[in-house]
Structures are given as C-alpha cells and as structure tokens.
Protein backbone atom coordinates (compact mmCIF):
# COMPACT_ATOMS: atom_id res chain seq x y z
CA UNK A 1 0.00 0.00 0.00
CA UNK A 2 1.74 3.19 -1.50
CA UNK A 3 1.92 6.05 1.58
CA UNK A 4 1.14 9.65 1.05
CA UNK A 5 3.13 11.57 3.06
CA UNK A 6 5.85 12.04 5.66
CA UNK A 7 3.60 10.74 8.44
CA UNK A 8 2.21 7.86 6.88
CA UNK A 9 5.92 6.49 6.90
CA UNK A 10 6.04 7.30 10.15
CA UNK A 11 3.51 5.50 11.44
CA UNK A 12 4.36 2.41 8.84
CA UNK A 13 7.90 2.19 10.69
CA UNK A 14 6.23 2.60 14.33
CA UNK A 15 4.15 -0.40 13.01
CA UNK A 16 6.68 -2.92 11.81
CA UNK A 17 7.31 -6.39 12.81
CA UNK A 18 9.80 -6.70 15.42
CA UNK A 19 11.59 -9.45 13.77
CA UNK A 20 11.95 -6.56 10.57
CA UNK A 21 13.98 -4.69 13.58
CA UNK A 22 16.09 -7.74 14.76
CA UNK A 23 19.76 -6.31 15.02
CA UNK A 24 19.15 -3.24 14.06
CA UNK A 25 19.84 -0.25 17.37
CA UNK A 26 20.68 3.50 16.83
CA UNK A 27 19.18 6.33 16.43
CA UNK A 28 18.30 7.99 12.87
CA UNK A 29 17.40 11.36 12.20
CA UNK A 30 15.43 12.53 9.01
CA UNK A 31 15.70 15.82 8.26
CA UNK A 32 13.09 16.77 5.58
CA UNK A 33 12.45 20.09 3.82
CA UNK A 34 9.82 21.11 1.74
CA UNK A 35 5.96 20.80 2.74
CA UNK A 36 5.36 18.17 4.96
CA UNK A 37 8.95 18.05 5.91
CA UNK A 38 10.31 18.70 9.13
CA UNK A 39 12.79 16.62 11.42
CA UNK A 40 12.07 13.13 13.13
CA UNK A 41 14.34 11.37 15.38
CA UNK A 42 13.67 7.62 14.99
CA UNK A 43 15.31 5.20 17.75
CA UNK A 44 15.39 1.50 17.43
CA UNK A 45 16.68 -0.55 20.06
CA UNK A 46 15.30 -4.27 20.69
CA UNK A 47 12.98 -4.50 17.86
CA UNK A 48 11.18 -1.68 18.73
CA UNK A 49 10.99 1.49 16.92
CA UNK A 50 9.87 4.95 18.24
CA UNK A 51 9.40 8.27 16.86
CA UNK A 52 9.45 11.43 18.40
CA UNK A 53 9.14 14.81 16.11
CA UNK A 54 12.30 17.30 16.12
CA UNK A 55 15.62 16.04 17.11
CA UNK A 56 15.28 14.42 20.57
CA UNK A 57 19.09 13.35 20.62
CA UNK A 58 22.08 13.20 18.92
CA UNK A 59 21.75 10.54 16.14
CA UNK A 60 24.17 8.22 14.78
CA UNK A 61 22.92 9.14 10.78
CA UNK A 62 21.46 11.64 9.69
CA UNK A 63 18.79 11.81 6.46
CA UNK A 64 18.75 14.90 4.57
CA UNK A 65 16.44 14.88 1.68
CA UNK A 66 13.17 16.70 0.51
CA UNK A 67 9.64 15.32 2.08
CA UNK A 68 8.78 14.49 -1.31
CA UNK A 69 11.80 11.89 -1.87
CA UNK A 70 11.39 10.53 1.23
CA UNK A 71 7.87 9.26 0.15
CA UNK A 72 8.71 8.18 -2.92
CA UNK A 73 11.28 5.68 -1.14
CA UNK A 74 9.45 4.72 0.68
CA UNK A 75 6.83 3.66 -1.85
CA UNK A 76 9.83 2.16 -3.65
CA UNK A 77 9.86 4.81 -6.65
CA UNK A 78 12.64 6.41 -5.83
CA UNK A 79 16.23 4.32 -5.42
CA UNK A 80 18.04 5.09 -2.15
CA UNK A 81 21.59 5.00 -4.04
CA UNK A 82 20.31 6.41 -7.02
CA UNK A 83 19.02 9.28 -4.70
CA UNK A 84 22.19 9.23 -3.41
CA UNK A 85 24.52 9.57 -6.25
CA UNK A 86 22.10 12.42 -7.89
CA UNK A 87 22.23 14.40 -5.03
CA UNK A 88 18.81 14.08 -3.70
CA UNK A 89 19.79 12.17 -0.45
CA UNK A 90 22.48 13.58 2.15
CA UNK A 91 23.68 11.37 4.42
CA UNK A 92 26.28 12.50 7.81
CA UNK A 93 27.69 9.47 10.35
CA UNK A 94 26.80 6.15 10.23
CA UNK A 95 27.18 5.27 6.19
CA UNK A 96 26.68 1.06 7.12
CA UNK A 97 23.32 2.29 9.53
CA UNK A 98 22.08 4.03 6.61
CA UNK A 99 22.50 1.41 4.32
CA UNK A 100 20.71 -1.14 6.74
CA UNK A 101 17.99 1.40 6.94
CA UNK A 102 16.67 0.70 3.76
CA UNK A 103 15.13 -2.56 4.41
CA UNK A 104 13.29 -0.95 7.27
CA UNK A 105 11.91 2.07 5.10
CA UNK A 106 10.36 0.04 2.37
C-alpha cells in the first residue's frame, strides 16, 4: 500500500514487525524540507521502533532529503543509491546504519 506523506511512513515504521527490527539499534534522524517536511528522530533498540518529532538526541545518521523523496522511497519509486549519487539524499555518520535502513523504510 503506497503512503502519502511524511507521516504515513512514520507510522508504517512505528508499526513494523519486530523481527523486521532484529539487530538493528541507533538512532536515525530525518531531516526533511519542503511541505510536509520537518525533522524526526527515529530510535530503534530491541525490535522496537519509536518516533518522536524534532531532534530528541544526537543521532548516529542523519537523512537529509526533501519530504517528497522521502515518500517516494518509501513507496519504492525512488532508489536510495540512485538518490544518493544524484544528489537528492544527504547522508552525515553512520554510512553502514544508513545502508541497513533501507530494508526498514520500504
């Protein structure tokens, strides 16, 4: 089911199986501009994720990209390395987190 907007990836992530999360612990922020942008810090730890608008702490990645092409990853439109390489996606500290990130996102 293809998501709308910022928040409906939100809640998607806050929703996923645990097992999805197995392994997987830091803390990610996405930092979105445009409408329906804004910054979320996302913390998973155990195989539990949780959300919190703005940046709640210092994160071990951090997402830079447009509200727009975050949605469009995560609806699988847009490629996470092609978004990458174009420009589209910034991403500062944990490059191997990031990468890991994508199976979570879509």
């Amino acid at each position: 089911m293809a998501v709308t907007s910022v928040q409906e990836v939100i809640q998607r992530v806050t929703g996923l199986d645990p097992s999805r999360l197995a392994g997987f612990n830091g803390v990610v922020l996405f930092d979105l501009s445009g409408e329906g942008g804004g910054k979320w810090t996302l913390t998973i730890s155990e195989g539990k994720a949780k959300v919190e608008e703005g940046q709640t702490t210092t994160p071990n990645v951090t997402l830079s990209m447009s509200a727009d092409d975050f949605v469009a990853m995560a609806n699988g439109q847009l490629n996470p390395v092609s978004a990458f390489m174009q420009g589209k996606l910034r991403v500062t500290g944990d490059m191997g987190l990031a990468m890991r990130l994508q199976n979570i996102l879509t």
